[in-house]
Structure formats: structure tokens, C-alpha cells
PDB file of N, CA and C in Angstrom:
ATOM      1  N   UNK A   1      -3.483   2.712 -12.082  1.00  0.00           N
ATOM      2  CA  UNK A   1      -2.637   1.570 -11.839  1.00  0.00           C
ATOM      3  C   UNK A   1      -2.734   0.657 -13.066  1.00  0.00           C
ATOM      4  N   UNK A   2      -1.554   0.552 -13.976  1.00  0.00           N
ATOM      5  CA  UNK A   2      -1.615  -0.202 -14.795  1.00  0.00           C
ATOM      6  C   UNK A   2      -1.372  -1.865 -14.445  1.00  0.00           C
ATOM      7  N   UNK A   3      -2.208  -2.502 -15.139  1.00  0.00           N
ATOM      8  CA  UNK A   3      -1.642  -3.909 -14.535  1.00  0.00           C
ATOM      9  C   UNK A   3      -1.624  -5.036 -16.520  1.00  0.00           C
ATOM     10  N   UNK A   4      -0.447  -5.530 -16.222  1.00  0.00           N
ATOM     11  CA  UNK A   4      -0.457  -6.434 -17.110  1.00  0.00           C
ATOM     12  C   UNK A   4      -0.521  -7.607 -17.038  1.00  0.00           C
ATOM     13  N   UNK A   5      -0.843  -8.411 -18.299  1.00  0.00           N
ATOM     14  CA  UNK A   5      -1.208  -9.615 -18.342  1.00  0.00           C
ATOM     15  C   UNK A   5      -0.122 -10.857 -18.423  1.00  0.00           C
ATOM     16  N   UNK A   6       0.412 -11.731 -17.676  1.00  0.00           N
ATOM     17  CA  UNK A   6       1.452 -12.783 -18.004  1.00  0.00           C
ATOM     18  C   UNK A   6       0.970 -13.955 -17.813  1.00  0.00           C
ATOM     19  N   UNK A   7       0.910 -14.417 -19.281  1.00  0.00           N
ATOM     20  CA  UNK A   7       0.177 -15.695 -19.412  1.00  0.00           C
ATOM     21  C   UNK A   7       1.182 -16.879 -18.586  1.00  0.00           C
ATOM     22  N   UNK A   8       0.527 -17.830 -17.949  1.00  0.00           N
ATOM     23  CA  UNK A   8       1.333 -19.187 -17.112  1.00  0.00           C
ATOM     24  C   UNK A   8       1.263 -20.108 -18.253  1.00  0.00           C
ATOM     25  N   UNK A   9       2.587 -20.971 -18.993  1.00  0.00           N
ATOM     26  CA  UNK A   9       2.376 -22.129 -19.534  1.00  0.00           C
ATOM     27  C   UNK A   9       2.247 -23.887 -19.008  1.00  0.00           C
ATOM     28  N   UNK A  10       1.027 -24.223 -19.194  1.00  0.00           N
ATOM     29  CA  UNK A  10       1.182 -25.042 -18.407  1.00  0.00           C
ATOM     30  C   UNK A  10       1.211 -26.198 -19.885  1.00  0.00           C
ATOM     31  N   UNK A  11       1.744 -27.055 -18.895  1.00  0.00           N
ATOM     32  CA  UNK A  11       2.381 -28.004 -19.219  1.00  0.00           C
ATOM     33  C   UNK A  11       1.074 -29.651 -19.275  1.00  0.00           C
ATOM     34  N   UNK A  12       1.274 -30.285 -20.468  1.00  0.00           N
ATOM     35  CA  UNK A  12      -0.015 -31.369 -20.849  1.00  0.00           C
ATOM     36  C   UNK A  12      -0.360 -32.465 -19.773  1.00  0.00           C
ATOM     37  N   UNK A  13      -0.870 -32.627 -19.251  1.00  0.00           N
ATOM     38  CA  UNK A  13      -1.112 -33.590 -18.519  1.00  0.00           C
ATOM     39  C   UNK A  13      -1.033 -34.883 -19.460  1.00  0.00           C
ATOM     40  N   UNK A  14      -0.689 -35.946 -18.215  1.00  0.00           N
ATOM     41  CA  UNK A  14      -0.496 -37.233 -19.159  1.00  0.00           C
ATOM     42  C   UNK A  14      -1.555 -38.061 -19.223  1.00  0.00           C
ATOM     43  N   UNK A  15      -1.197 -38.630 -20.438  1.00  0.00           N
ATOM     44  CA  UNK A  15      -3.058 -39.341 -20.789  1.00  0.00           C
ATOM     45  C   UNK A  15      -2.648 -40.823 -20.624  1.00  0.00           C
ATOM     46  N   UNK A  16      -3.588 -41.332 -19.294  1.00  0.00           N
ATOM     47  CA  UNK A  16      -3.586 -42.838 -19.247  1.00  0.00           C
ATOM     48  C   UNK A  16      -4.680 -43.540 -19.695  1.00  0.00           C
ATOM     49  N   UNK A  17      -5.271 -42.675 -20.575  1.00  0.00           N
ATOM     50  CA  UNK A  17      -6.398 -43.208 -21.164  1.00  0.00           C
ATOM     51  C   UNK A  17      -7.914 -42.685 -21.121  1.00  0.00           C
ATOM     52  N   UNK A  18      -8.277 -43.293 -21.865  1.00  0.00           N
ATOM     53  CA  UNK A  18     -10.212 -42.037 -21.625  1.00  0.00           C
ATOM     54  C   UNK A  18     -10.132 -40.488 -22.150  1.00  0.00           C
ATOM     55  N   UNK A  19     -11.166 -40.300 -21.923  1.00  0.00           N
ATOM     56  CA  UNK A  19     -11.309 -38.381 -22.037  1.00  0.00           C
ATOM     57  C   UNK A  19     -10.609 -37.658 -21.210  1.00  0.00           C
ATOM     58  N   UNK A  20      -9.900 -38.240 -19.785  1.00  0.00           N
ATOM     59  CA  UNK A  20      -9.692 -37.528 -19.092  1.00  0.00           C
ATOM     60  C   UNK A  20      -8.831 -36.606 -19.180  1.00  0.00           C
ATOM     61  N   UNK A  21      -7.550 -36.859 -20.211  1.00  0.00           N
ATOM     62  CA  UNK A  21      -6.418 -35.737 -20.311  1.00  0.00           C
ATOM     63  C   UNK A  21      -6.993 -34.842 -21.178  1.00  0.00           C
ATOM     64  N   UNK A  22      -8.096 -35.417 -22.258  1.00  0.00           N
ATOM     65  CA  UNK A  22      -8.213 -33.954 -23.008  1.00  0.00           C
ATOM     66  C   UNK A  22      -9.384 -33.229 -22.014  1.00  0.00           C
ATOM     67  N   UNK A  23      -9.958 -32.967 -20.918  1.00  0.00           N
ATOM     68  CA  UNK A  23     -10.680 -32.143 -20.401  1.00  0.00           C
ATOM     69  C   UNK A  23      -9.349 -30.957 -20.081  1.00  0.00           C
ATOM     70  N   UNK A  24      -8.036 -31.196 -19.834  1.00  0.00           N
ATOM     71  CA  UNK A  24      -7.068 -30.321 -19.192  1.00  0.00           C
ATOM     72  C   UNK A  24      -6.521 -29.825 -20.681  1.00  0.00           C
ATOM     73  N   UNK A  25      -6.381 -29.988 -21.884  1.00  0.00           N
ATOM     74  CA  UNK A  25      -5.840 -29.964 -22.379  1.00  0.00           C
ATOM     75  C   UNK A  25      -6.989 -28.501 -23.281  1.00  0.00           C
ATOM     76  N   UNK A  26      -8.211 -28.691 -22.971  1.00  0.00           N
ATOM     77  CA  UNK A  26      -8.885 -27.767 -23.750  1.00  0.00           C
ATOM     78  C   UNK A  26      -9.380 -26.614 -22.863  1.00  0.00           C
ATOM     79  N   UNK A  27      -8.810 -26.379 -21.884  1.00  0.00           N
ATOM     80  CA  UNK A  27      -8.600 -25.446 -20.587  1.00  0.00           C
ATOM     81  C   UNK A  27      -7.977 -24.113 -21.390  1.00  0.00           C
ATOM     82  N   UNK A  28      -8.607 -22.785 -21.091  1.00  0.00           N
ATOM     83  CA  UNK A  28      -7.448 -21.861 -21.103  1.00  0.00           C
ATOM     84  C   UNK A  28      -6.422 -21.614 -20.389  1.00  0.00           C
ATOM     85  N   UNK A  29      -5.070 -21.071 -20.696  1.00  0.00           N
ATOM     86  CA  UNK A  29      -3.994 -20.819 -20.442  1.00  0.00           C
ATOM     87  C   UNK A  29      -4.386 -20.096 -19.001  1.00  0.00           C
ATOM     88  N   UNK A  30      -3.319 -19.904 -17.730  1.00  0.00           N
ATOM     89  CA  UNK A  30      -3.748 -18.858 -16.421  1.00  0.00           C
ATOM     90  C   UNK A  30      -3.300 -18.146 -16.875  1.00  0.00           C
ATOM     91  N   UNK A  31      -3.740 -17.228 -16.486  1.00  0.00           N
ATOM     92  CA  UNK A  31      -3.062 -15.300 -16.120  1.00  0.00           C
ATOM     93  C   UNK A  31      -2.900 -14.898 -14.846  1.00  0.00           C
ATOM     94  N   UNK A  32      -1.774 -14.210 -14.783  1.00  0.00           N
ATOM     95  CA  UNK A  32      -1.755 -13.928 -13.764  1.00  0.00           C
ATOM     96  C   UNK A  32      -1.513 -12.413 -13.705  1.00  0.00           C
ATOM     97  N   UNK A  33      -2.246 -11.670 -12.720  1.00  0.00           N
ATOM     98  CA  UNK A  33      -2.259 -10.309 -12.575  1.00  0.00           C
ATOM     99  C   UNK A  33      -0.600  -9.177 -12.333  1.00  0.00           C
ATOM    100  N   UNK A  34      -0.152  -8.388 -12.676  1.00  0.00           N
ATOM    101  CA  UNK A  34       0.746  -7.756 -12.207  1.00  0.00           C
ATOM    102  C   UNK A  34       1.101  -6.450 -12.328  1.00  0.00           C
ATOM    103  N   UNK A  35       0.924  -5.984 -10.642  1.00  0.00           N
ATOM    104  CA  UNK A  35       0.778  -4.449 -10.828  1.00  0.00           C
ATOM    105  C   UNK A  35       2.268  -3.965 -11.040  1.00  0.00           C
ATOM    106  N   UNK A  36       2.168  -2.669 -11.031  1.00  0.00           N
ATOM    107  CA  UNK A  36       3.882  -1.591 -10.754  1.00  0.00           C
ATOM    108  C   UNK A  36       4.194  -1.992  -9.622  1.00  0.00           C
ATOM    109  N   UNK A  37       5.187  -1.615  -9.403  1.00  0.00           N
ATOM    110  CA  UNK A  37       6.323  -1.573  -8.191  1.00  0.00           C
ATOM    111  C   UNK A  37       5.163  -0.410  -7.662  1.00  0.00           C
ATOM    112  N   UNK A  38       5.377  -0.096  -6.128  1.00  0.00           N
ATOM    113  CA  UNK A  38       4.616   1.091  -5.514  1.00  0.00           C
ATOM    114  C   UNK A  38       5.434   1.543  -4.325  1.00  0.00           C
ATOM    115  N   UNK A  39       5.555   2.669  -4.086  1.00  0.00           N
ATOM    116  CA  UNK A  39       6.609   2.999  -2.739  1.00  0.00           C
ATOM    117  C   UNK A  39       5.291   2.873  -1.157  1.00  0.00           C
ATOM    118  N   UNK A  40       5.728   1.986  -0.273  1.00  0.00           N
ATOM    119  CA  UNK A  40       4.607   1.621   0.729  1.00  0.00           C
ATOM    120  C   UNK A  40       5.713   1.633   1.964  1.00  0.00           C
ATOM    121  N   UNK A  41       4.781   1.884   3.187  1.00  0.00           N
ATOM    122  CA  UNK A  41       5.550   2.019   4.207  1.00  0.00           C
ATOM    123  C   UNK A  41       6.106   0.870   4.764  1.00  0.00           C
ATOM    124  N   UNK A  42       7.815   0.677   4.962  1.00  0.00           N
ATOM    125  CA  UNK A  42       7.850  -0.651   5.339  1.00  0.00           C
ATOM    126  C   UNK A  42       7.648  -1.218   6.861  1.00  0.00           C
ATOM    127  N   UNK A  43       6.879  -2.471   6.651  1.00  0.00           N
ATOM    128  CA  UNK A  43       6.242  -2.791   8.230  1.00  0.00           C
ATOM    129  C   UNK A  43       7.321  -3.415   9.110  1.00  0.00           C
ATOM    130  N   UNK A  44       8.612  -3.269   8.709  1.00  0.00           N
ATOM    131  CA  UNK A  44       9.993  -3.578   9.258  1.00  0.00           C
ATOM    132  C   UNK A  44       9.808  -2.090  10.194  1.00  0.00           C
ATOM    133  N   UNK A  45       9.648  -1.463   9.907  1.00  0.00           N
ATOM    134  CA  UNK A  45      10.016  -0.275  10.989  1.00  0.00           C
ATOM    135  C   UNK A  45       9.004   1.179  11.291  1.00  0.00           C
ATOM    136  N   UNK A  46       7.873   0.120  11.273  1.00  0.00           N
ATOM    137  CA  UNK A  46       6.266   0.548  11.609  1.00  0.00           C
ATOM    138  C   UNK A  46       6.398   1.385  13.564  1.00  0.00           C
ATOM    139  N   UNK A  47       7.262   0.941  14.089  1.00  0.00           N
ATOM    140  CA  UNK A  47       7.080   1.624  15.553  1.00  0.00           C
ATOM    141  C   UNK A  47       8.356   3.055  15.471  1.00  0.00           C
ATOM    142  N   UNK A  48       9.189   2.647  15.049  1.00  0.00           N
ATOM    143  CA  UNK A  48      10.030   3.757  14.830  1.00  0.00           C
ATOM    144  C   UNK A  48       9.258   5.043  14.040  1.00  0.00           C
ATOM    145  N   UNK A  49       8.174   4.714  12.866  1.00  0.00           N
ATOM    146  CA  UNK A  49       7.406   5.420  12.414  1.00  0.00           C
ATOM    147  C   UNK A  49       6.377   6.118  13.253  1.00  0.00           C
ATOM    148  N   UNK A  50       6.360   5.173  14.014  1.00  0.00           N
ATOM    149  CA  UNK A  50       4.538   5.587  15.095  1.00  0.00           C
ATOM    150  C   UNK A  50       5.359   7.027  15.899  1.00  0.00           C
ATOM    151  N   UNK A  51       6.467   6.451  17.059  1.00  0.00           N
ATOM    152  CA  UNK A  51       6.840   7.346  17.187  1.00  0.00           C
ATOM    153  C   UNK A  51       7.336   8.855  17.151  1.00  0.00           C
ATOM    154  N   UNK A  52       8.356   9.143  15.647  1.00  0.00           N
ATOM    155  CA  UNK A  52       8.009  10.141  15.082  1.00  0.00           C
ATOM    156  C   UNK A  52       6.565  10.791  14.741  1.00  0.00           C
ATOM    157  N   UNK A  53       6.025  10.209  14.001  1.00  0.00           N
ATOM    158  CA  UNK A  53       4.655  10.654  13.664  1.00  0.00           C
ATOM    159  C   UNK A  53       4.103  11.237  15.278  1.00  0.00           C
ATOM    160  N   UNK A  54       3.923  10.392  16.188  1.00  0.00           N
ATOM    161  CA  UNK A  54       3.378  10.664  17.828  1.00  0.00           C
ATOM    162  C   UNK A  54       4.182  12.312  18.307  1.00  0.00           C
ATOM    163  N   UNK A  55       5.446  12.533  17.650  1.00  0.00           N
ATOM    164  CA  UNK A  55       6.453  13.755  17.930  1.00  0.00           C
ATOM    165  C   UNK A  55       5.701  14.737  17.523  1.00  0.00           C
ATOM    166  N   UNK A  56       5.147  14.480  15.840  1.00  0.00           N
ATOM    167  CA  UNK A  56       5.117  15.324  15.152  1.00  0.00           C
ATOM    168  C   UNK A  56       3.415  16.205  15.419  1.00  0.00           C
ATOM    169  N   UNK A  57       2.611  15.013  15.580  1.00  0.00           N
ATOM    170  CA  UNK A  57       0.969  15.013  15.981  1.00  0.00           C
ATOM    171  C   UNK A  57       1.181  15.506  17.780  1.00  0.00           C
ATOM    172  N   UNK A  58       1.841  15.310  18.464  1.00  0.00           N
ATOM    173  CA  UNK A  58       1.895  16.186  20.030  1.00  0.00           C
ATOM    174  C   UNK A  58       2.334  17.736  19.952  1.00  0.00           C
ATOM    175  N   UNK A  59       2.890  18.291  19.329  1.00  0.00           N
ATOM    176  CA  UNK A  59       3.017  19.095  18.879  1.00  0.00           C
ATOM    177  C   UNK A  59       2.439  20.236  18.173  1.00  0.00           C
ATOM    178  N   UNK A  60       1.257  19.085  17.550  1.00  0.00           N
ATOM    179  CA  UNK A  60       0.245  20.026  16.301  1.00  0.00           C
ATOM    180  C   UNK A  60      -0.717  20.556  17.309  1.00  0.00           C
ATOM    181  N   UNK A  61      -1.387  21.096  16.636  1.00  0.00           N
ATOM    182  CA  UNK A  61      -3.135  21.634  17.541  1.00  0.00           C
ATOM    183  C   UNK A  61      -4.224  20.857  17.145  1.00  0.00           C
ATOM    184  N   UNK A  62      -3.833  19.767  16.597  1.00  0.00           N
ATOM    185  CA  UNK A  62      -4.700  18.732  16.459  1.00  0.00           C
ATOM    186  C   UNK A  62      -5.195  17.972  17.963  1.00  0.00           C
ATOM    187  N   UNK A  63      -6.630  18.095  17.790  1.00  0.00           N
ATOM    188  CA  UNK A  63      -7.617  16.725  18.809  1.00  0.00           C
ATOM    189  C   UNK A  63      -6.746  15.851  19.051  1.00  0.00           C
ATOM    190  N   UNK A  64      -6.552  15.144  20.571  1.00  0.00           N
ATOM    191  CA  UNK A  64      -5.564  14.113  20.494  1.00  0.00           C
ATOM    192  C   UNK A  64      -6.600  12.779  19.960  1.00  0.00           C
ATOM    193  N   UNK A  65      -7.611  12.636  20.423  1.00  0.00           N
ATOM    194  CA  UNK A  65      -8.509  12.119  19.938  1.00  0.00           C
ATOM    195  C   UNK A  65      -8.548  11.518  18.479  1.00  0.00           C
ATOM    196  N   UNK A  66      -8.871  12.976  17.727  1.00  0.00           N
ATOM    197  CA  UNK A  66      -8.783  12.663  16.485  1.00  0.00           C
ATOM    198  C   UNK A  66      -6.908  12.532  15.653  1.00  0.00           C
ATOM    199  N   UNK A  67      -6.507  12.831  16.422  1.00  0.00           N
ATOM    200  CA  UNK A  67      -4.586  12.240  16.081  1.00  0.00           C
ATOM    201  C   UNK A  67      -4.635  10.430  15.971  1.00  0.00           C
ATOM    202  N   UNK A  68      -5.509  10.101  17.031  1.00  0.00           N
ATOM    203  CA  UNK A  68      -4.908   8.729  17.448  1.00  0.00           C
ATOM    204  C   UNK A  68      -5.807   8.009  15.775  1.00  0.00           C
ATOM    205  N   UNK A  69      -6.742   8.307  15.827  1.00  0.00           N
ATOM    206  CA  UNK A  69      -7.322   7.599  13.883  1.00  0.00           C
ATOM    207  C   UNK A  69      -6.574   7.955  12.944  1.00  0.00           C
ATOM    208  N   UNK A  70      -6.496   9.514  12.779  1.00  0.00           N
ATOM    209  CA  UNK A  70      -5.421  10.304  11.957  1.00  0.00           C
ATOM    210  C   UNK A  70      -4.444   8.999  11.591  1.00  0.00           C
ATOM    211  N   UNK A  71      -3.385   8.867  12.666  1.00  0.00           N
ATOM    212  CA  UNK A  71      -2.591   7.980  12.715  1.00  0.00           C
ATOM    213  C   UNK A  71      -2.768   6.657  12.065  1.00  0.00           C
ATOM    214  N   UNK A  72      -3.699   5.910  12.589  1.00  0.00           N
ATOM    215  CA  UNK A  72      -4.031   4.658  12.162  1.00  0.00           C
ATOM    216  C   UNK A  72      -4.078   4.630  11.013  1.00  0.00           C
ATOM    217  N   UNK A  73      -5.155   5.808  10.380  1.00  0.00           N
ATOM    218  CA  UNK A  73      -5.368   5.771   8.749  1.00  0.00           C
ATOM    219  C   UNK A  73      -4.236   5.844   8.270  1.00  0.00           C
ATOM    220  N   UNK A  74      -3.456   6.807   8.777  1.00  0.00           N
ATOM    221  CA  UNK A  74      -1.992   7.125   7.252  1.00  0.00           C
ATOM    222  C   UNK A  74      -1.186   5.908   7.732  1.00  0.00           C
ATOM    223  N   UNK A  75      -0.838   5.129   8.543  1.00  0.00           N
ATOM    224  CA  UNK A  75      -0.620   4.140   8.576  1.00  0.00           C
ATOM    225  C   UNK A  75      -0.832   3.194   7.677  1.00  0.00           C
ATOM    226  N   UNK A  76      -2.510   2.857   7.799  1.00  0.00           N
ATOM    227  CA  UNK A  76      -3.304   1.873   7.134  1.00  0.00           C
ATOM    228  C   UNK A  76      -2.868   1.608   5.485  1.00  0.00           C
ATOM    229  N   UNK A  77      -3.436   3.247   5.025  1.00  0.00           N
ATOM    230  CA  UNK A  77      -3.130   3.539   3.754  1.00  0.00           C
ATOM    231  C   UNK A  77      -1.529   3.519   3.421  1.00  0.00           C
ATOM    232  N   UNK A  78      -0.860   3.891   4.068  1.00  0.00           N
ATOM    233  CA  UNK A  78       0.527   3.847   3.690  1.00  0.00           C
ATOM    234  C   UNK A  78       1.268   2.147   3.273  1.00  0.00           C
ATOM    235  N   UNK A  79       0.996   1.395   4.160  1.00  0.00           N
ATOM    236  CA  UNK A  79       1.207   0.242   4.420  1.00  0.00           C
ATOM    237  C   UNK A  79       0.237  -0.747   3.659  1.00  0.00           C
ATOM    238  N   UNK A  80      -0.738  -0.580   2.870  1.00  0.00           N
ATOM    239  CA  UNK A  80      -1.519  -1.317   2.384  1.00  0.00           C
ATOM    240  C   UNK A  80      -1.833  -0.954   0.390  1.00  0.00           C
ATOM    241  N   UNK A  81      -1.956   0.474   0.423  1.00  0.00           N
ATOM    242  CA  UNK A  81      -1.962   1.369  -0.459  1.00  0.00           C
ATOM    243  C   UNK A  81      -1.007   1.338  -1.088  1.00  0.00           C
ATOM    244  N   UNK A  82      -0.575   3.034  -0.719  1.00  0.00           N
ATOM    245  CA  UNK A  82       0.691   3.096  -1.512  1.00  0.00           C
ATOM    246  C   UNK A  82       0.942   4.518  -0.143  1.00  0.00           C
ATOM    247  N   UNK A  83       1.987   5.280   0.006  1.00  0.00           N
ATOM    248  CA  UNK A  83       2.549   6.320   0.435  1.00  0.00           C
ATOM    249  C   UNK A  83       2.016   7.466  -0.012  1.00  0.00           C
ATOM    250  N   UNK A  84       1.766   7.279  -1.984  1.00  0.00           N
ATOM    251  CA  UNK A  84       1.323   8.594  -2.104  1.00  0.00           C
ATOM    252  C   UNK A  84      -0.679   8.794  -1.748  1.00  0.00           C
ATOM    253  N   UNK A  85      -1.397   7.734  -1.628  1.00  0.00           N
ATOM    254  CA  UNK A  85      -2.184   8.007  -1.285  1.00  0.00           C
ATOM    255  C   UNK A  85      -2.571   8.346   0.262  1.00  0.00           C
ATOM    256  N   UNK A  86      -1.351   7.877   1.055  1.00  0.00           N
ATOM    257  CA  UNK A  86      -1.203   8.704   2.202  1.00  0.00           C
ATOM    258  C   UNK A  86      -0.959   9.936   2.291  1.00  0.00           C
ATOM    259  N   UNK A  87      -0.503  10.243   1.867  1.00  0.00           N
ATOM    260  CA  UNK A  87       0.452  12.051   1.571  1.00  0.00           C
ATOM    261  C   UNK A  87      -1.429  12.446   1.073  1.00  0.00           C
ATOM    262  N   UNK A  88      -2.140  12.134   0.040  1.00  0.00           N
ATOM    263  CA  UNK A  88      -3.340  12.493  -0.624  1.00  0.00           C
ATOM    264  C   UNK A  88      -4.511  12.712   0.764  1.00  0.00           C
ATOM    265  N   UNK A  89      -4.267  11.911   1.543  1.00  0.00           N
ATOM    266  CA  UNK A  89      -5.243  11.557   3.176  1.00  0.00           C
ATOM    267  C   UNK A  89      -4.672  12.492   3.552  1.00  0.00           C
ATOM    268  N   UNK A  90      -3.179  12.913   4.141  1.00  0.00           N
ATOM    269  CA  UNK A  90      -2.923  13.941   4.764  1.00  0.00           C
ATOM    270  C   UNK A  90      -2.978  15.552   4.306  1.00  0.00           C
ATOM    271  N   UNK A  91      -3.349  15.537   3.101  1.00  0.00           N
ATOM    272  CA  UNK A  91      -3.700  16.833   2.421  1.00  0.00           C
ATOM    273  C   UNK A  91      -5.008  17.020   2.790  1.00  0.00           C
ATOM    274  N   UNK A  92      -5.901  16.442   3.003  1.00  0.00           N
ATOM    275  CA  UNK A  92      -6.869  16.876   3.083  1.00  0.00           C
ATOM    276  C   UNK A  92      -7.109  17.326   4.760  1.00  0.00           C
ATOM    277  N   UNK A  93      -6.375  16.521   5.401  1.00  0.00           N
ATOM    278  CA  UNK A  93      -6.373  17.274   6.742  1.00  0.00           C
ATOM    279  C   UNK A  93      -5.909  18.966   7.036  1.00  0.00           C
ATOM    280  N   UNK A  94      -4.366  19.013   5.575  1.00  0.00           N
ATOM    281  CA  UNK A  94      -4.063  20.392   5.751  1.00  0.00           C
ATOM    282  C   UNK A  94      -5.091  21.103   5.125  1.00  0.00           C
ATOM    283  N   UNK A  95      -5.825  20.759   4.359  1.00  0.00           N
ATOM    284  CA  UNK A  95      -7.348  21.745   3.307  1.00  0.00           C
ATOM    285  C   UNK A  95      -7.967  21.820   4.741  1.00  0.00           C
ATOM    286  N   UNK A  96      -8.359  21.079   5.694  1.00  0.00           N
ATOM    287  CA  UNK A  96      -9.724  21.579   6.741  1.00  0.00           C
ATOM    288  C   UNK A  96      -8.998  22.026   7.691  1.00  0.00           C
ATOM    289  N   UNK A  97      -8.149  22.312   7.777  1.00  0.00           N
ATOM    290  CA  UNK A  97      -6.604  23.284   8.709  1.00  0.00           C
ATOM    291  C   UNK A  97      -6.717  22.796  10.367  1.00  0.00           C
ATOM    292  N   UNK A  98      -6.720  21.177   9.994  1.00  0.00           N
ATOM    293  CA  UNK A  98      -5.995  20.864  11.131  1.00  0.00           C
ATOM    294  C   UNK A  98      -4.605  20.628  11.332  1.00  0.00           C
ATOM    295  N   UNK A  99      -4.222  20.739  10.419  1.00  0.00           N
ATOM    296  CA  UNK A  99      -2.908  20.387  10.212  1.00  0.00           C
ATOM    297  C   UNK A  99      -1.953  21.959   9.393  1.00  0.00           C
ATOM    298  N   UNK A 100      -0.988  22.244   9.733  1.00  0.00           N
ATOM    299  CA  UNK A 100      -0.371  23.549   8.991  1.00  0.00           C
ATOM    300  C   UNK A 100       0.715  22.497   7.890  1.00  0.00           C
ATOM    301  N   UNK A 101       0.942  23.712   7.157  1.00  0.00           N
ATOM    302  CA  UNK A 101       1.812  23.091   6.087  1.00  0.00           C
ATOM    303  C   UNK A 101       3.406  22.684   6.699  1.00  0.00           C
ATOM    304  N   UNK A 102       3.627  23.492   7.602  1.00  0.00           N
ATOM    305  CA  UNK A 102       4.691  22.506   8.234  1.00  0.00           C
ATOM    306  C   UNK A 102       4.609  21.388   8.339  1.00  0.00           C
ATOM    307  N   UNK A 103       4.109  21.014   9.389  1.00  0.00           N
ATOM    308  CA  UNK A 103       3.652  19.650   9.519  1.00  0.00           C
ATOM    309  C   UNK A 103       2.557  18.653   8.906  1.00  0.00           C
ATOM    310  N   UNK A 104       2.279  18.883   7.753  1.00  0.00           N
ATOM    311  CA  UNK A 104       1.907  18.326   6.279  1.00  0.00           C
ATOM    312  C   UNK A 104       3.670  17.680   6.056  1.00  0.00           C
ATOM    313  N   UNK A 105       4.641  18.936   5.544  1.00  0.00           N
ATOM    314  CA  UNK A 105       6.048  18.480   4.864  1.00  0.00           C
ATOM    315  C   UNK A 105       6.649  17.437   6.241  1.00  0.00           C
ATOM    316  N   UNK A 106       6.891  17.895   7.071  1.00  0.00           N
ATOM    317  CA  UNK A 106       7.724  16.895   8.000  1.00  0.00           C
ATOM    318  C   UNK A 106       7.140  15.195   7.604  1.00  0.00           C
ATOM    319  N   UNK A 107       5.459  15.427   7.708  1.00  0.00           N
ATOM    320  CA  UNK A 107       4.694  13.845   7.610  1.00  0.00           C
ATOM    321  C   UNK A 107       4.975  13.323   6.544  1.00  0.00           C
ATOM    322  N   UNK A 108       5.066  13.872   5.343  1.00  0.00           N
ATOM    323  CA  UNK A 108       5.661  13.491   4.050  1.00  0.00           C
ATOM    324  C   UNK A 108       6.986  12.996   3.696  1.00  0.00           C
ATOM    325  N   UNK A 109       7.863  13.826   4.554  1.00  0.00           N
ATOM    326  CA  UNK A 109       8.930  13.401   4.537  1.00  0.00           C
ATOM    327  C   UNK A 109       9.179  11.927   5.671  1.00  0.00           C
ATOM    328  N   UNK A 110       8.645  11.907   6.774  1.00  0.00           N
ATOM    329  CA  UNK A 110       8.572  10.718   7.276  1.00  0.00           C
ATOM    330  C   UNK A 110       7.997   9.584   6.425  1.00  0.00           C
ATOM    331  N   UNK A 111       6.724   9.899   5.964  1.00  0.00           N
ATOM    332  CA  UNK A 111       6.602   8.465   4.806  1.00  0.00           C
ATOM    333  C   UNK A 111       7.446   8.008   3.758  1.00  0.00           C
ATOM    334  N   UNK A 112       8.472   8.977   3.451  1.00  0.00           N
ATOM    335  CA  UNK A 112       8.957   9.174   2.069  1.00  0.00           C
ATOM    336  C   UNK A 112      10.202   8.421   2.915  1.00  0.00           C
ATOM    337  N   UNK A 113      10.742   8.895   4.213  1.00  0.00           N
ATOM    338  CA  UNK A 113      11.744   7.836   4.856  1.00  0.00           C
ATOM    339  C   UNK A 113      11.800   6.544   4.862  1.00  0.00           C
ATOM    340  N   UNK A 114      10.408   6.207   5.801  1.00  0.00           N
ATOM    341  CA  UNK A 114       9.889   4.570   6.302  1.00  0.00           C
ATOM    342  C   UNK A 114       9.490   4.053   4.822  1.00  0.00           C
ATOM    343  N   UNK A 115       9.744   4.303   3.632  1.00  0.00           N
ATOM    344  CA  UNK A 115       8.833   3.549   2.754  1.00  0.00           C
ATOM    345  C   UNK A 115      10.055   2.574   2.133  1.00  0.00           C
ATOM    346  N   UNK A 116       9.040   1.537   0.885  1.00  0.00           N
ATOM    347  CA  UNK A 116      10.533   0.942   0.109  1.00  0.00           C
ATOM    348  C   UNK A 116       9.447   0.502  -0.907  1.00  0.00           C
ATOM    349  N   UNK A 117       9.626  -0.155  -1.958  1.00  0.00           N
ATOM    350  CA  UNK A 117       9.225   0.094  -2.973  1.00  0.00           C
ATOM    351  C   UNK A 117       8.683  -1.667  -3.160  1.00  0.00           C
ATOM    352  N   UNK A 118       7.333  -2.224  -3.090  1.00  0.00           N
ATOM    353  CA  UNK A 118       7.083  -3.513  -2.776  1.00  0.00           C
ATOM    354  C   UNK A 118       5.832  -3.905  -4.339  1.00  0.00           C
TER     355      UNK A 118
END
């Protein structure tokens, strides 16, 4: 994640006298942090998502048990993260073969739906 630097110009404070304006005046400049754009799931249409996903996980031979965290996490990560480190969480479920590669692509393609670029 690249992030760049954009310096804030601030502007002199006014001197009514004393030391006090030059303490602001010998201040460094702010920065302010700024990452990439990132594709994340949008939380506008987080239940329409649950649902599908709930289609797609009733279906699997996955623990319902372990579906209902499953869930939460690619959620979590999707919505906080980024999408592709969701898709990265759900690969590893298809590596310990709870999950088949079908339904790896369908889940991918559902994040790749619900997402927008924040």
C-alpha cells in the first residue's frame, strides 16, 4: 500500500504581541496521510450480501457453525480491508477443502458485485 505525503499550508497566525505568534510560526508544516483508492464491500448493501453469501454457504459442506465466522470474517475484511484480501481469506478455506472451487468463484464474484471503490 503506497501512501503519499500532502503537505497542509497553514496559514500565520496573527501577532498581538509577545512571543506568542512566533511559537506557531516555527511549527512544522501538517501532513497528511493518503492511501490508493481500494475496492471494499459497500455497507449500503451489506444484507443483500449476507443473504447471497447464506445461499451460497447452505449449500456448501461446510460446518454451519464454522459458516456463521466464515461469514463474519469475509465480511469484516471485505468492509474494512479491502475485497482482495477477502478473496486471499477465502482461498485459504479452498487450500484446507472446505470450500470447492466452485464456490470459492461464485464468493468472489459476489464481493466483486457488493464492492465500490472507497
Amino acid at each position: 500500500m503506497k501512501k503519499n505525503k500532502v503537505v497542509v499550508s497553514q496559514k500565520p497566525a496573527p501577532s498581538y504581541g509577545g512571543d506568542k505568534g512566533n511559537a506557531k510560526k516555527n511549527r512544522p508544516a501538517k501532513t497528511k496521510e493518503s492511501t490508493k483508492r481500494q475496492s471494499m464491500l459497500n455497507t449500503h448493501k451489506i444484507n443483500p450480501f449476507k443473504y447471497d453469501m447464506n445461499e451460497i454457504l447452505d449449500a456448501s459442506s461446510m460446518d454451519p457453525s464454522k459458516a456463521s465466522s466464515f461469514l463474519a470474517s469475509v465480511i469484516a475484511k471485505a468492509s474494512r480491508v479491502s475485497t482482495k484480501d477477502a478473496k486471499e481469506f477465502v482461498r485459504t478455506y479452498l487450500d484446507s477443502g472446505d470450500l470447492t472451487k466452485e464456490e470459492f468463484d461464485k464468493i468472489s464474484r459476489l464481493l466483486d458485485r457488493y464492492s465500490k471503490f472507497r
